[in-house]
Protein backbone atom coordinates (compact mmCIF):
# COMPACT_ATOMS: atom_id res chain seq x y z
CA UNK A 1 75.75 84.75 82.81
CA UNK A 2 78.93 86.86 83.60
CA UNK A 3 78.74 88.66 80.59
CA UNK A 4 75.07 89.80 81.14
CA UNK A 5 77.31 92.13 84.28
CA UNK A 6 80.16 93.28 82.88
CA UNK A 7 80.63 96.14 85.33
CA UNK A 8 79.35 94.26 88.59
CA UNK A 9 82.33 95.08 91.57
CA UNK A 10 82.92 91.49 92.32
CA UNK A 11 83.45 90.07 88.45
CA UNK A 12 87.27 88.80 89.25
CA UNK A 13 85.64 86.98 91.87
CA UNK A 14 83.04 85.24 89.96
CA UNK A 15 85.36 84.61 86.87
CA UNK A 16 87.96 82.77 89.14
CA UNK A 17 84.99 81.00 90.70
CA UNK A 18 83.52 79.88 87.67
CA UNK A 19 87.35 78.84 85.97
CA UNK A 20 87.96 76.62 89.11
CA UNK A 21 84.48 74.93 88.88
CA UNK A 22 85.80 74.12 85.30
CA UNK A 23 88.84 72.91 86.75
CA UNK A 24 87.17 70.44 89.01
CA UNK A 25 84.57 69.36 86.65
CA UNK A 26 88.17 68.47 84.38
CA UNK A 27 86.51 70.77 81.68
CA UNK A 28 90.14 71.43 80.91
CA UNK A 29 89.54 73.46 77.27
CA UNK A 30 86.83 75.46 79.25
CA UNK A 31 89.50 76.46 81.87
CA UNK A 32 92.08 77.93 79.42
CA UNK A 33 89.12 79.31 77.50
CA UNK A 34 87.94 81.41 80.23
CA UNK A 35 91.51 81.38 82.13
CA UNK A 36 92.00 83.39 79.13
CA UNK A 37 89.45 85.82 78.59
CA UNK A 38 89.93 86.63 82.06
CA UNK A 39 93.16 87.52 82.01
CA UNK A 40 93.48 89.32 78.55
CA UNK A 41 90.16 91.12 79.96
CA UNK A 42 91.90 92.35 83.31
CA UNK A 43 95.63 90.87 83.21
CA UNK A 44 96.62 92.15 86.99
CA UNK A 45 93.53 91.40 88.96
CA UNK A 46 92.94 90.42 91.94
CA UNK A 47 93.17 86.76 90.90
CA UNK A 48 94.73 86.74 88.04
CA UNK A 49 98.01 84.42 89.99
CA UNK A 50 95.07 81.78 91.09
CA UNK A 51 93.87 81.99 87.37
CA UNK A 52 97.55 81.50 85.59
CA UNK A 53 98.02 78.70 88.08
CA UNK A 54 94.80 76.50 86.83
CA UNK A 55 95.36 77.68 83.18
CA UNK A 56 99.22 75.97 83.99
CA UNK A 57 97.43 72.89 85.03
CA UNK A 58 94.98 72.67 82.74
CA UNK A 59 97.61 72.94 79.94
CA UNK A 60 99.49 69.98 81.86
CA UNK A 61 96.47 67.98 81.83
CA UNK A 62 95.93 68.19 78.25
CA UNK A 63 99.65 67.57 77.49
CA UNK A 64 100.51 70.94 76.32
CA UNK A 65 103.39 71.26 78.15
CA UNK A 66 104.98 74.38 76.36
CA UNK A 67 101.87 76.34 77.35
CA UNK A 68 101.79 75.39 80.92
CA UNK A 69 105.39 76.67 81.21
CA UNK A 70 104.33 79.66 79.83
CA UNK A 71 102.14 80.25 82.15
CA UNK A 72 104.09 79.08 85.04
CA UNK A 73 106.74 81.14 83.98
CA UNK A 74 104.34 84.27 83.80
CA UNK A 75 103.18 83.48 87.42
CA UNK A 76 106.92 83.62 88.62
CA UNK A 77 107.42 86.42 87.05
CA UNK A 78 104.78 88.74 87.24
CA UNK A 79 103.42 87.37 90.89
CA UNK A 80 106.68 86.57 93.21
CA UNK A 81 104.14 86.84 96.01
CA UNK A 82 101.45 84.44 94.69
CA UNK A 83 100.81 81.41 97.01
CA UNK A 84 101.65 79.36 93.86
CA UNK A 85 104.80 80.84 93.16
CA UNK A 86 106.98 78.20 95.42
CA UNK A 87 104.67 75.71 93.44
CA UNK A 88 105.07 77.48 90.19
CA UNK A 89 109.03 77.02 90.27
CA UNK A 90 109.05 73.52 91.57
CA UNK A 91 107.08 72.57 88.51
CA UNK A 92 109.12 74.20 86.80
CA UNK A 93 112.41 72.73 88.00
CA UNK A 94 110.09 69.54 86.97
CA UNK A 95 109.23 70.13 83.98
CA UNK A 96 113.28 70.90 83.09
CA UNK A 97 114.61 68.32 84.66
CA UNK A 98 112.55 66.16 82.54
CA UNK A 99 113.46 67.48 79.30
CA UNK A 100 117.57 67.89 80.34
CA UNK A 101 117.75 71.16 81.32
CA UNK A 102 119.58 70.88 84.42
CA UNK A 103 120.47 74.67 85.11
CA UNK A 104 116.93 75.64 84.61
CA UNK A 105 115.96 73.10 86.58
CA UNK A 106 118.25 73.29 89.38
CA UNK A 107 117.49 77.19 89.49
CA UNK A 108 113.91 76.76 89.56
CA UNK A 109 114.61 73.97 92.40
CA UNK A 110 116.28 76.90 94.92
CA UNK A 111 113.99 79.48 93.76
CA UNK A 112 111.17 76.64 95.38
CA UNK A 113 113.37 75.81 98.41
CA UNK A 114 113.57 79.23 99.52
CA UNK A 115 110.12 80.05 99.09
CA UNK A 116 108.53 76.41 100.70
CA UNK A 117 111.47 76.39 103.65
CA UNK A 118 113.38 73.12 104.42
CA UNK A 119 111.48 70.29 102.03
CA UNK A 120 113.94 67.17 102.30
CA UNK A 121 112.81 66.45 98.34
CA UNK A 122 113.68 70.13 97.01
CA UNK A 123 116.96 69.47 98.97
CA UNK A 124 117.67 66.28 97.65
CA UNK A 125 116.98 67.51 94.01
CA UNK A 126 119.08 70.45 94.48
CA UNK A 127 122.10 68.15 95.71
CA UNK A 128 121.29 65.62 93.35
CA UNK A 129 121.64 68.22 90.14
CA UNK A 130 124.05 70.08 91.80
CA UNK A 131 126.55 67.04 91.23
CA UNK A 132 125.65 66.17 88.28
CA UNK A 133 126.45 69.78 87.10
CA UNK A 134 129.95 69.74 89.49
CA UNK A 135 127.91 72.33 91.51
């Protein structure tokens, strides 16, 4: 039905509405189908963080794990403001610890302590990887 108003003021709106419904309804495909569209069709809109953030997840969910860090990576980097930014980097830090990469991870860890305040977890990882490094 979007595409029946393609100049309608509120569209952003109503794409991120309809790309969360997906998201909820775990129509994961649909989510980076749209998630997409949306953002190759307007890439800095006014949700366009929200959207990278449940194309991220919805990559996660279906295993893809090098296209969720894409996109997680693209939030942190285009969006430092987002509300999902602080979330963005700790999975992040995650995702890298996971796989070995301690200095990403351990980066992406302070970049998500600074921006959630004083979590006792984040600072535990960060000490945690910090010695294991001889940081």
């Amino acid at each position: 039905m979007i595409a029946y108003f393609p100049r309608h003021k509120n569209l952003d709106k109503y794409r991120y509405r309809l790309i969360d419904s997906y998201f909820k309804m775990g129509n994961f495909s649909q989510v980076r189908a749209e998630g997409g569209l949306a953002l190759a069709l307007k890439p800095d809109g006014k949700y366009s963080d929200d959207i990278l953030y449940l194309v991220a997840e919805a990559c996660l969910m279906e295993g893809d794990r090098q296209e969720a860090e894409a996109s997680l990576r693209e939030l942190t980097d285009k969006y430092p403001k987002s509300v999902w930014n602080a979330q963005a980097h700790y999975e992040l830090a995650e995702m890298m610890e996971g796989r070995g990469d301690l200095e990403d991870a351990l980066e992406n860890y302070r970049e998500a302590y600074k921006k959630f305040g004083d979590s006792s977890v984040i600072k535990r990882k960060i000490e945690t990887i910090g010695k294991r490094l001889g940081k």
